[in-house]
Protein backbone atom coordinates (compact mmCIF):
# COMPACT_ATOMS: atom_id res chain seq x y z
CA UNK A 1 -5.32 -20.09 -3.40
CA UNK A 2 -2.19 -18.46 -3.38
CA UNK A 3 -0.58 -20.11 -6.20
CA UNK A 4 -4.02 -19.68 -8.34
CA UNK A 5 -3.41 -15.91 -8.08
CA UNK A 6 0.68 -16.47 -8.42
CA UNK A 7 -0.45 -18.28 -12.08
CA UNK A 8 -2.75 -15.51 -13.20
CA UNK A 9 0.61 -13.72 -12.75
CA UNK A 10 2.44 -15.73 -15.76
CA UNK A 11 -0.67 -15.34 -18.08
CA UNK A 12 -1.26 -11.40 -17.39
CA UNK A 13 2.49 -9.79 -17.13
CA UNK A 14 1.21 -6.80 -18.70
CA UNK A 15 -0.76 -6.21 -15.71
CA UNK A 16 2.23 -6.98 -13.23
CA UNK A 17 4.64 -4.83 -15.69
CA UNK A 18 2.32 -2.03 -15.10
CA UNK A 19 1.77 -1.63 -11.69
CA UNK A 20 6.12 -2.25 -11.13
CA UNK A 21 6.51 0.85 -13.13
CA UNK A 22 3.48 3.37 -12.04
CA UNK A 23 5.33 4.25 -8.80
CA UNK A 24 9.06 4.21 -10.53
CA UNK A 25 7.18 6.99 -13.04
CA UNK A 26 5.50 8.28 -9.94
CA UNK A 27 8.83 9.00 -8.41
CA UNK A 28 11.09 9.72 -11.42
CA UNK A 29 8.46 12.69 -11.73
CA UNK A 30 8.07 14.22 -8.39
CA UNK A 31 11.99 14.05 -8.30
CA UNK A 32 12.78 15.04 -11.31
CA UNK A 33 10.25 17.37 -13.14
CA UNK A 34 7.62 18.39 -10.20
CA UNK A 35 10.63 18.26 -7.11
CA UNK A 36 11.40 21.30 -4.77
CA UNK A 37 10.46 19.91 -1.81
CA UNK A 38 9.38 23.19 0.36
CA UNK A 39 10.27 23.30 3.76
CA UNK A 40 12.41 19.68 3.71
CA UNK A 41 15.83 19.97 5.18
CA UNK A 42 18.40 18.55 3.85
CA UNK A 43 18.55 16.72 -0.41
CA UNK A 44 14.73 16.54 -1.06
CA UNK A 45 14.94 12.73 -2.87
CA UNK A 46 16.10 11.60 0.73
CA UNK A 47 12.83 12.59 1.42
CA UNK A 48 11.08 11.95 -1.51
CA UNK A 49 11.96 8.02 -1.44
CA UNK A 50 10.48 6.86 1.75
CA UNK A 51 7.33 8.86 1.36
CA UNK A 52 7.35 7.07 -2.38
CA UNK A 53 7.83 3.75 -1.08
CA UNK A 54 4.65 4.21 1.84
CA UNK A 55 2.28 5.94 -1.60
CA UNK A 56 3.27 2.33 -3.46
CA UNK A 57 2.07 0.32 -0.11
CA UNK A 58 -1.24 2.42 -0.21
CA UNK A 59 -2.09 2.43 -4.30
CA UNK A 60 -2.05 -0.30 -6.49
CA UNK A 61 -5.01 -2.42 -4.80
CA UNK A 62 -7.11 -2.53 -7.25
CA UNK A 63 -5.61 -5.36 -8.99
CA UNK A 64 -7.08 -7.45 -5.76
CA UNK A 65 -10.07 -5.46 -5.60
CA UNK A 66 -10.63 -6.43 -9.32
CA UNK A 67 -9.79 -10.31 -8.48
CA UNK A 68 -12.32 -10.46 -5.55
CA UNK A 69 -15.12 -8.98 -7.72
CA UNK A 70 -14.32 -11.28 -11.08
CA UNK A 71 -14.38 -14.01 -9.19
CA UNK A 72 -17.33 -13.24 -7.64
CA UNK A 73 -19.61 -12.17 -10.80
CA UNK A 74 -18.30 -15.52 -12.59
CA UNK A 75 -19.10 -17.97 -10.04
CA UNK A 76 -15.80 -19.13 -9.11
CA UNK A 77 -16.68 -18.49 -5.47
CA UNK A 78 -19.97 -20.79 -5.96
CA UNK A 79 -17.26 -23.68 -7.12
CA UNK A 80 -15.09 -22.53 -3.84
CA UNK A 81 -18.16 -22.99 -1.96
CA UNK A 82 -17.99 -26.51 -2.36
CA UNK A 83 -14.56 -27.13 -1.52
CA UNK A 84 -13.77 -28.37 2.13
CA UNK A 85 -12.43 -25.09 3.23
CA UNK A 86 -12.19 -22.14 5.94
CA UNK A 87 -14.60 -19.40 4.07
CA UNK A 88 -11.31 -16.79 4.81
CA UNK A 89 -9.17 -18.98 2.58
CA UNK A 90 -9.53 -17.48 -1.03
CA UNK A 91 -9.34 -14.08 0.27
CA UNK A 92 -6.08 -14.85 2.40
CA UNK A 93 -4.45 -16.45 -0.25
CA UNK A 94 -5.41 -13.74 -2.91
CA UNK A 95 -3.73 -11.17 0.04
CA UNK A 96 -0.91 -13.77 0.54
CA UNK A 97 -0.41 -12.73 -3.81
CA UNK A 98 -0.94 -9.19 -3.48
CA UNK A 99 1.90 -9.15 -0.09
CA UNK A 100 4.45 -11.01 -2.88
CA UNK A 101 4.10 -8.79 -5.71
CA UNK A 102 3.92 -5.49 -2.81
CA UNK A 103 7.72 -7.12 -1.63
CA UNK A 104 8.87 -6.94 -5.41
CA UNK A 105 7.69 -3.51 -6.16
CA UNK A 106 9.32 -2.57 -2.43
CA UNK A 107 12.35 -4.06 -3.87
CA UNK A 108 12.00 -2.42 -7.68
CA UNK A 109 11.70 0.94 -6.19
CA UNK A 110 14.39 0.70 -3.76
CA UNK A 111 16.47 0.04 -6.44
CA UNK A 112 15.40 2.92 -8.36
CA UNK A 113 16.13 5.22 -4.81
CA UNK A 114 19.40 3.78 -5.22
CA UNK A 115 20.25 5.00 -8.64
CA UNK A 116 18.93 8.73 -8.33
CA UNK A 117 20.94 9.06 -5.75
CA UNK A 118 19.38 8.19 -2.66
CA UNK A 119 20.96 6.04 0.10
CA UNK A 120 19.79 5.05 3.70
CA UNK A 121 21.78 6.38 6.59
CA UNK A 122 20.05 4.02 9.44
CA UNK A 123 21.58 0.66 10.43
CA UNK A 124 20.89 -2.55 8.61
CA UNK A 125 17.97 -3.63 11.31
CA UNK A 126 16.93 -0.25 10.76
CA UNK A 127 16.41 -0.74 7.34
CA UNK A 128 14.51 -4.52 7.81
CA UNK A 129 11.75 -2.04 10.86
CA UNK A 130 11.24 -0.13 7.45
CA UNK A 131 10.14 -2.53 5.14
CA UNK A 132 8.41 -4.34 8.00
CA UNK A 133 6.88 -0.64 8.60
CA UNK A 134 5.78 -0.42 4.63
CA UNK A 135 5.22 -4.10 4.23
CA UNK A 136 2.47 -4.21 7.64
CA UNK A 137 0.96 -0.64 6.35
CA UNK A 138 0.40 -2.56 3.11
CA UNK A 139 -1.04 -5.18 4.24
CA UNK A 140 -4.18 -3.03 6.70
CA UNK A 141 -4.82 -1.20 3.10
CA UNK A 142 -4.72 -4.31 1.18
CA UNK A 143 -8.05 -5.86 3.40
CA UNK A 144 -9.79 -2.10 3.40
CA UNK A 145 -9.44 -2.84 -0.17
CA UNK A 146 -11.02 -6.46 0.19
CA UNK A 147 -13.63 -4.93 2.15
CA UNK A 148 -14.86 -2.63 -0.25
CA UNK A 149 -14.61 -4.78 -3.47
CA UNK A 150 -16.60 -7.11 -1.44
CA UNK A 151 -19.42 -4.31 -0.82
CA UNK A 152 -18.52 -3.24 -4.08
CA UNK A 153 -19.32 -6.77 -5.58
CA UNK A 154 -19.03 -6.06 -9.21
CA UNK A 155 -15.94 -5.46 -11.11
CA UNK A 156 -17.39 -2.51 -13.47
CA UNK A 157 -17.55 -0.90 -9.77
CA UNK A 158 -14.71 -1.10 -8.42
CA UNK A 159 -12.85 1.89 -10.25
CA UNK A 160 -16.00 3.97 -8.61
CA UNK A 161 -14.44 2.20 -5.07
CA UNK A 162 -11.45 2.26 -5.30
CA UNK A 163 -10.82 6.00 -5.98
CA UNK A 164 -11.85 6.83 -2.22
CA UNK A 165 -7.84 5.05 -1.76
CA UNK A 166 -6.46 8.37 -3.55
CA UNK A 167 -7.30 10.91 -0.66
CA UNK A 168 -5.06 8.62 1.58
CA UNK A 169 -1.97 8.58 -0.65
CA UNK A 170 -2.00 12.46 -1.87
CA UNK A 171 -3.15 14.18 1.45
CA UNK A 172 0.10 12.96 3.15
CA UNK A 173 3.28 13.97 3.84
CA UNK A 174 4.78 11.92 1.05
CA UNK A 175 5.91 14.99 -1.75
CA UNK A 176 5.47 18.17 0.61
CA UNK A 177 5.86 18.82 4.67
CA UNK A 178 3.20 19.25 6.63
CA UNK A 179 4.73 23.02 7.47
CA UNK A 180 5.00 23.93 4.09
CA UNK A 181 0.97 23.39 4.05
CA UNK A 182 -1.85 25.67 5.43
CA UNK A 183 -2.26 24.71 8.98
CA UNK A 184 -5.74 22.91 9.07
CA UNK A 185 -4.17 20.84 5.92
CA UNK A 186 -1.18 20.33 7.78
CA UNK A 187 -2.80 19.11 10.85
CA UNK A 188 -5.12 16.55 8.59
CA UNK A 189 -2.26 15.03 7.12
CA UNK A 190 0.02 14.37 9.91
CA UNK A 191 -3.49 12.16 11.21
CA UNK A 192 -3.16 10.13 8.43
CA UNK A 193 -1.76 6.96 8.86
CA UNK A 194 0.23 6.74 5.65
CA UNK A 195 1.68 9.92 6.76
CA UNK A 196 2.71 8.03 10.23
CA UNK A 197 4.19 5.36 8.20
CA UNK A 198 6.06 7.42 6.10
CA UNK A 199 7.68 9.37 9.07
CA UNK A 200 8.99 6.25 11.11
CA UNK A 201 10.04 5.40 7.16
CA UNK A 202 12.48 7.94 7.19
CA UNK A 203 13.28 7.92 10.76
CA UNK A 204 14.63 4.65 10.07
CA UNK A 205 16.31 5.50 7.30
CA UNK A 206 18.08 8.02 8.97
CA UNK A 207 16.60 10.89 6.40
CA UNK A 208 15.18 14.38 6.50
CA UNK A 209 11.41 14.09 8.16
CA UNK A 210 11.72 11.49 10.34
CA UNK A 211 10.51 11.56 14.07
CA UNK A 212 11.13 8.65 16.71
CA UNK A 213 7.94 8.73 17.99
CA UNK A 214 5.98 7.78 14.73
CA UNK A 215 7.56 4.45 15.04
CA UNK A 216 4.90 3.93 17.75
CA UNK A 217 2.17 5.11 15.58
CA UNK A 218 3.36 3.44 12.27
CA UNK A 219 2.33 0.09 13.77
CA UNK A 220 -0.97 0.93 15.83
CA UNK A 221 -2.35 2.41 12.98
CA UNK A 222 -2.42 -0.18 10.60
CA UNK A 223 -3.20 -2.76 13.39
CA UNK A 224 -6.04 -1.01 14.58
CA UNK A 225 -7.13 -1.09 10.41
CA UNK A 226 -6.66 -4.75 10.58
CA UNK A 227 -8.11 -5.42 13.68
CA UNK A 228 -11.69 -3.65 11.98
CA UNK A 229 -11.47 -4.65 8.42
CA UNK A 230 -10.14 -8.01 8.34
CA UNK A 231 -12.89 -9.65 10.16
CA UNK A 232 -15.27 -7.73 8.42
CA UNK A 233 -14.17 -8.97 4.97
CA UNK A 234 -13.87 -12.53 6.10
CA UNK A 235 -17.68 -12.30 7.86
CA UNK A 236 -18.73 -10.24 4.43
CA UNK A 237 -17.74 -13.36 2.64
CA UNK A 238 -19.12 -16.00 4.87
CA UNK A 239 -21.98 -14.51 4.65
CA UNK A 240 -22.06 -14.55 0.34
CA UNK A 241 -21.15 -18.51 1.25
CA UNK A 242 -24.05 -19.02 2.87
């Protein structure tokens, strides 16, 4: 399954081409044209970076979302169906995809951080806790996004879906402190778990914004995501393979 979705890669690089450079534009504008950064201590892109690199992990799903849903409106599940295998296959080798293509736009932005200037201050394990950080926090979105292309169940939906996602990424701390915000705002966005992640983020990198004790919360939060939505996409789909 995974190296069905890896192939769709080598006919559709548009698609991949895209979503690598939405979150380098992303950044290249809050740090160079919308940057200011009120209430951050210390060079605002050492900010700016991590809580970039924690947005990427929570946009970009509906390139899955849109795989789940074509495949289901075409039949290619019905073929599936037939096949001698666990009903949780096709969706965790379509995540097993996504989690590849999530490392190489970790790794394109990074590089990006590198040559505006930014640079991580932590040690080189504290560096790996980050991208584990990122990488697990991507992964509890990516089957949230399963989930609700699943309910969704037709791609011409799944725009409509997937724009509930947004509210995660922008009411964070990932451009803007929570002090520099109005206090119920603040309060609601240091509950949100990309906000978490994005703390222990730059905790570990050693940056302006980080706090210990989100390191804690960075990886209960997107556990307790998985531990809800994952086996309620794969019973969803059992139950379209029945």
């Amino acid at each position: 399954m995974t190296r069905r979705e890896l192939a769709h890669w080598a006919r559709q690089p548009v698609q991949v081409v895209v979503a690598l450079a939405f979150p380098v534009m992303l950044l290249l504008m809050f740090g160079y044209l919308v940057g200011g950064g009120r209430e951050v201590q210390g060079d605002y892109v050492d900010y700016l970076v991590p809580g970039m690199l924690a947005l990427t992990m929570a946009f970009g799903l509906e390139g899955t979302m849109l795989a789940v849903t074509q495949d289901l409106d075409k039949g290619v599940i019905d073929r599936f169906r037939a096949m001698p295998m666990a009903n949780g296959a096709v969706l965790v080798g379509r995540s097993a995809a996504d989690m590849l293509q999530s490392g190489l736009g970790l790794a394109v932005l990074i590089g990006v951080g590198y040559a505006i200037g930014w640079r991580p201050h932590g040690s080189p394990g504290a560096f790996l806790g980050a991208v584990g950080l990122l990488l697990l926090f991507r992964f509890a979105m990516l089957w949230i996004g399963i989930e609700l292309a699943l309910v969704a169940g037709k791609p011409e939906l799944v725009q409509a879906v997937q724009i509930l996602v947004w509210p995660v990424g922008f009411l964070s701390n990932a451009f803007a402190t929570p002090d520099s915000m109005p206090g119920w705002l603040g309060a609601a966005v240091e509950w949100n778990p990309m906000s978490r992640t994005a703390t222990a983020v730059r905790d570990l990198f050693g940056g302006p914004g980080g706090q210990p004790g989100h390191v804690w919360a960075a990886v209960i939060w997107p556990l307790a995501l998985l531990a809800v939505f994952f086996p309620l996409a794969v019973r969803r789909f059992g139950r379209l393979s029945v």
